[in-house]
N, C-alpha and C. Protein backbone atom coordinates (compact mmCIF):
# COMPACT_ATOMS: atom_id res chain seq x y z
N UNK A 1 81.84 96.87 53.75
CA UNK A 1 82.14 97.86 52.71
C UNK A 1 81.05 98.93 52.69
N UNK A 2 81.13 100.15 52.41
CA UNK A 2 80.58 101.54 52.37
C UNK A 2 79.59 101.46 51.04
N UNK A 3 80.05 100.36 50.01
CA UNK A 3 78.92 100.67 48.96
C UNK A 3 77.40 100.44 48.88
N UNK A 4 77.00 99.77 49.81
CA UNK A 4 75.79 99.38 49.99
C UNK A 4 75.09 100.57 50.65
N UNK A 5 75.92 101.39 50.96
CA UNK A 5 74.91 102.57 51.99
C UNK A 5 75.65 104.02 50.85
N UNK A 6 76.27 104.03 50.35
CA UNK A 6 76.59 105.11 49.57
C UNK A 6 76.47 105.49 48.35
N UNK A 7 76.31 103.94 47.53
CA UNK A 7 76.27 103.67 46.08
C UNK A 7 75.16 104.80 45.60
N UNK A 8 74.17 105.37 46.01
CA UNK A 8 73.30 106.57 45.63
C UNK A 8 73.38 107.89 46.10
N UNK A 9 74.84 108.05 46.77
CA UNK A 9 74.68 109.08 47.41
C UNK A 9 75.38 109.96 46.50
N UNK A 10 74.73 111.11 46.80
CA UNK A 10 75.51 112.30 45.58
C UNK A 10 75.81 113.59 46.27
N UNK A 11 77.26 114.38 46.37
CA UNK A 11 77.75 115.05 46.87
C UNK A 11 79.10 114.75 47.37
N UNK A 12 79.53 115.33 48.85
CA UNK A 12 81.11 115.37 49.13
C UNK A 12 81.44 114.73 50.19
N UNK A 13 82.05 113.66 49.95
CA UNK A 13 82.56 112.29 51.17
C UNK A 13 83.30 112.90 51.75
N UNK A 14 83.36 113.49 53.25
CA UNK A 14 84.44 113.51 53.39
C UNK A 14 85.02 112.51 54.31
N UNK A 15 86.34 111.85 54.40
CA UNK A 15 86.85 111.02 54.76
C UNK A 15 88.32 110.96 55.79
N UNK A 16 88.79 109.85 56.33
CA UNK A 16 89.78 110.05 56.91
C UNK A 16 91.03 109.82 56.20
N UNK A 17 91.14 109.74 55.11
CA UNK A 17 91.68 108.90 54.27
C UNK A 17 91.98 107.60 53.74
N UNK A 18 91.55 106.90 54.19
CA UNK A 18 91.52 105.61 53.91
C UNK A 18 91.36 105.30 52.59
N UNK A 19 92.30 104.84 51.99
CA UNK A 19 92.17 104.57 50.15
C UNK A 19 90.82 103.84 49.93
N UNK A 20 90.65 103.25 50.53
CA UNK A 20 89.50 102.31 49.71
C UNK A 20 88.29 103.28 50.04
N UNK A 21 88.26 104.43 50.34
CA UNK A 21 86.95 105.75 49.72
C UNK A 21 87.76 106.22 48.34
N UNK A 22 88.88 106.73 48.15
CA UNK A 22 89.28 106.95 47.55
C UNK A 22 88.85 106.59 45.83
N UNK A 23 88.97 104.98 46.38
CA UNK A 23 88.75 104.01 44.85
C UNK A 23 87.37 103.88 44.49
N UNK A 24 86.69 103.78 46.05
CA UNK A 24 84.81 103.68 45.71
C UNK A 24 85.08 105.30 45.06
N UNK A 25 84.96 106.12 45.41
CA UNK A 25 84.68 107.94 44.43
C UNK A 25 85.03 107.90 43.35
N UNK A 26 85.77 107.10 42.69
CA UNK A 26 86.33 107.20 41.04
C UNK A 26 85.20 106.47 40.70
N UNK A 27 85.05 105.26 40.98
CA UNK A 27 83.87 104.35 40.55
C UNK A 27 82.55 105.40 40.12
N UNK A 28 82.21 105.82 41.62
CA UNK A 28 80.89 106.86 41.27
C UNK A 28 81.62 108.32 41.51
N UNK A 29 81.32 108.41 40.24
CA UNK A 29 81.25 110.00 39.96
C UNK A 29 81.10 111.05 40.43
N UNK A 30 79.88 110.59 40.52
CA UNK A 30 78.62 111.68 41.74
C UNK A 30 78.97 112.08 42.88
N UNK A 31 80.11 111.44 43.66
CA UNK A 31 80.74 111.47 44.73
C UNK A 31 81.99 112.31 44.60
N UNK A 32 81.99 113.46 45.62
CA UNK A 32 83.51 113.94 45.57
C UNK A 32 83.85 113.85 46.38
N UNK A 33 85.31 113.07 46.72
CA UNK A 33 85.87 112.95 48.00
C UNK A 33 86.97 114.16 48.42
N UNK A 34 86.66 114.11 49.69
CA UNK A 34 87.57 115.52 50.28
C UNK A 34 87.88 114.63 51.39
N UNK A 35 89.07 115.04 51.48
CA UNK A 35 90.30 114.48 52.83
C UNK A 35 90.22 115.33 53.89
N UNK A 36 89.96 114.96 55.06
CA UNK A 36 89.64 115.73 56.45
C UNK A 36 90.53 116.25 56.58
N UNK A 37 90.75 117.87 57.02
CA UNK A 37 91.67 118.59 57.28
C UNK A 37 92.72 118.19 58.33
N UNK A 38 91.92 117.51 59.41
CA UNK A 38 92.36 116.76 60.83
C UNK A 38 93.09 116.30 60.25
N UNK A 39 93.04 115.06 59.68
CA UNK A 39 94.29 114.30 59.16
C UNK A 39 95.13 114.66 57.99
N UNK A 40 94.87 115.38 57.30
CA UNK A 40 96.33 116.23 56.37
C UNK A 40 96.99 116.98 57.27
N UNK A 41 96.32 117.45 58.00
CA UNK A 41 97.57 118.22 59.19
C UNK A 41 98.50 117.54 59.37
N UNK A 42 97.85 116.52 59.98
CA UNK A 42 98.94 115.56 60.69
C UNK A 42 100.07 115.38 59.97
N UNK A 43 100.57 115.41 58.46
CA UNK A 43 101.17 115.07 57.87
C UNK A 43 101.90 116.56 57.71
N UNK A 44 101.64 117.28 57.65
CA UNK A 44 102.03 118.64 57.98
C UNK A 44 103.14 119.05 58.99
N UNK A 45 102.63 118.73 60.56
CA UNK A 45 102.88 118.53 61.33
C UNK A 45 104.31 117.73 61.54
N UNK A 46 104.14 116.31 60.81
CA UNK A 46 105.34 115.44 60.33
C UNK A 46 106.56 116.30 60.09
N UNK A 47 106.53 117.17 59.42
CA UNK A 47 107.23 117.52 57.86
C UNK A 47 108.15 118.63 58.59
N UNK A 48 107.61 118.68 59.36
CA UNK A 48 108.31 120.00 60.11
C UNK A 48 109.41 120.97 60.30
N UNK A 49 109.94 119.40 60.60
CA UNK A 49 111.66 119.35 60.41
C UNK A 49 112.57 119.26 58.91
N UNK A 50 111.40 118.89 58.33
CA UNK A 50 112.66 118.46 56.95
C UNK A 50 111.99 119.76 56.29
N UNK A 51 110.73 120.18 56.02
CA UNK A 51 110.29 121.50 55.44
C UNK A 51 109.80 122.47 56.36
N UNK A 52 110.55 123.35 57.17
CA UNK A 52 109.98 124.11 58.42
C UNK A 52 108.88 125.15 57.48
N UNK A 53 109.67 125.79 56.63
CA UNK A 53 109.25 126.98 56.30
C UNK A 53 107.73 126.61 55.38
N UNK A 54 107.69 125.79 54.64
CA UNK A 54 106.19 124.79 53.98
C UNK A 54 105.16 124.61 54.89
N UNK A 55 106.05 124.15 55.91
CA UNK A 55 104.77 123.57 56.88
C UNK A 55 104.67 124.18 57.64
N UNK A 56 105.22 125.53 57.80
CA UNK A 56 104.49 126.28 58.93
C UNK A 56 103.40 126.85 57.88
N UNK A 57 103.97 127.29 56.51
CA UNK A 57 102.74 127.72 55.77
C UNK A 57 101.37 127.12 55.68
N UNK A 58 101.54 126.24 55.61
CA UNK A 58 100.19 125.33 55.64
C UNK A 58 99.57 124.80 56.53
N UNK A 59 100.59 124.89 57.46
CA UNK A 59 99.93 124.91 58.91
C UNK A 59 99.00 126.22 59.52
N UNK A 60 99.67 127.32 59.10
CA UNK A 60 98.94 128.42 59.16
C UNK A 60 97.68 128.62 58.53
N UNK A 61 97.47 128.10 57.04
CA UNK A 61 96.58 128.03 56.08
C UNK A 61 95.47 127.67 56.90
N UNK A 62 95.51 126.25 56.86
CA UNK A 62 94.84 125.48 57.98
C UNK A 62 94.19 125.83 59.16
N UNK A 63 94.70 126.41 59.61
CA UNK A 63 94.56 127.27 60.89
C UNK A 63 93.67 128.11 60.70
N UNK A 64 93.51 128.74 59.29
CA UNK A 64 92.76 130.58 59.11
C UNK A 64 91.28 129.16 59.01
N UNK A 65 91.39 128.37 58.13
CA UNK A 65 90.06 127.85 57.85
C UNK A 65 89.56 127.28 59.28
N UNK A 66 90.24 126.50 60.36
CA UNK A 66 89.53 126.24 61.00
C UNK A 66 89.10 127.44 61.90
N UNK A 67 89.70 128.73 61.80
CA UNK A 67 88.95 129.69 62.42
C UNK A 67 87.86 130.33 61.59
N UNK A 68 87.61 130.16 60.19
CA UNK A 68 86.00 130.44 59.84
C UNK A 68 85.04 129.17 60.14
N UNK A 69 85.57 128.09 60.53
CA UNK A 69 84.79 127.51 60.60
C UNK A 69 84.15 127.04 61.91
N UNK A 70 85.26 128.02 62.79
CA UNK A 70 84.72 127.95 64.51
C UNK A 70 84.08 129.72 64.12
N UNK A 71 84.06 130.31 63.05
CA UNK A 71 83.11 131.49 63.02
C UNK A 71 81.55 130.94 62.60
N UNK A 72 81.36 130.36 61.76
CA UNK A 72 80.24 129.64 61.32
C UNK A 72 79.42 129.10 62.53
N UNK A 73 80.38 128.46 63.05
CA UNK A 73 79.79 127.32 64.45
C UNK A 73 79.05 128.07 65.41
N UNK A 74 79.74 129.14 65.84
CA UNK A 74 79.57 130.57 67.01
C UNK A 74 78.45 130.77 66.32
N UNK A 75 78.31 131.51 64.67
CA UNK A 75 77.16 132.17 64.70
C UNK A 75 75.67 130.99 64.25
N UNK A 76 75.80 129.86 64.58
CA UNK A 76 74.53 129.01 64.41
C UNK A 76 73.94 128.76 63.04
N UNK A 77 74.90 128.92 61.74
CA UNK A 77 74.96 129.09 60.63
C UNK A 77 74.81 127.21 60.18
N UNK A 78 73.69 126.80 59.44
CA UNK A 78 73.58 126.00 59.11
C UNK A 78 72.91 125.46 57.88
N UNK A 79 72.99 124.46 56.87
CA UNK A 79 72.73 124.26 55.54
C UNK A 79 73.16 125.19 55.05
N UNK A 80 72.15 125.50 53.58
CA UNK A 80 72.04 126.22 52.27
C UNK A 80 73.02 127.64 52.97
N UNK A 81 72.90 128.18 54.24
CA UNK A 81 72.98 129.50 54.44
C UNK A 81 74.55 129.51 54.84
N UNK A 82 75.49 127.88 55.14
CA UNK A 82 76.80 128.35 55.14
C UNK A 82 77.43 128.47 53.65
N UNK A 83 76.74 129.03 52.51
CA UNK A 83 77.25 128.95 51.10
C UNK A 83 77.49 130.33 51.49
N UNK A 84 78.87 130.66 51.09
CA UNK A 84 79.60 131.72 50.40
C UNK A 84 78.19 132.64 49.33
N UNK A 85 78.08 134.14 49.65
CA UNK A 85 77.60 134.79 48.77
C UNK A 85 77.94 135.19 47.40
């Protein structure tokens, strides 16, 4: 289990989804969990067929962020200095 190495940690889990982060982050507070983009896609991706027009939207969405975040990467942007001005 993750609590022995996390139980003090304070900030943003992010995870693959796996519920049981889910349930440890309610427990502690201090912890905000965020769901990896990688794998909400995937579910996106799924949907395709039964919601084309949704999931191309959010597929697109998706898409704009992982291109600021292959902009970040390119320009060697790291800690405190990838905060939004």
């Amino acid at each position: 289990m993750v609590e022995p190495y996390l139980k003090d940690f304070e900030g943003v889990l992010l995870t693959d989804g796996y519920s049981g982060y889910a349930s440890f982050c309610k427990k502690y507070r201090k912890i905000t969990h965020a769901q990896c983009w990688t794998h909400s896609r995937r579910y996106f991706v799924r949907s395709e067929k039964a919601e084309p027009e949704a999931s191309k939207e959010a597929l697109e969405l998706i898409g704009q962020m992982y291109k600021v975040e292959d902009d970040i990467r390119k320009q060697g942007v790291e800690g405190d200095d990838k905060d939004l001005p």
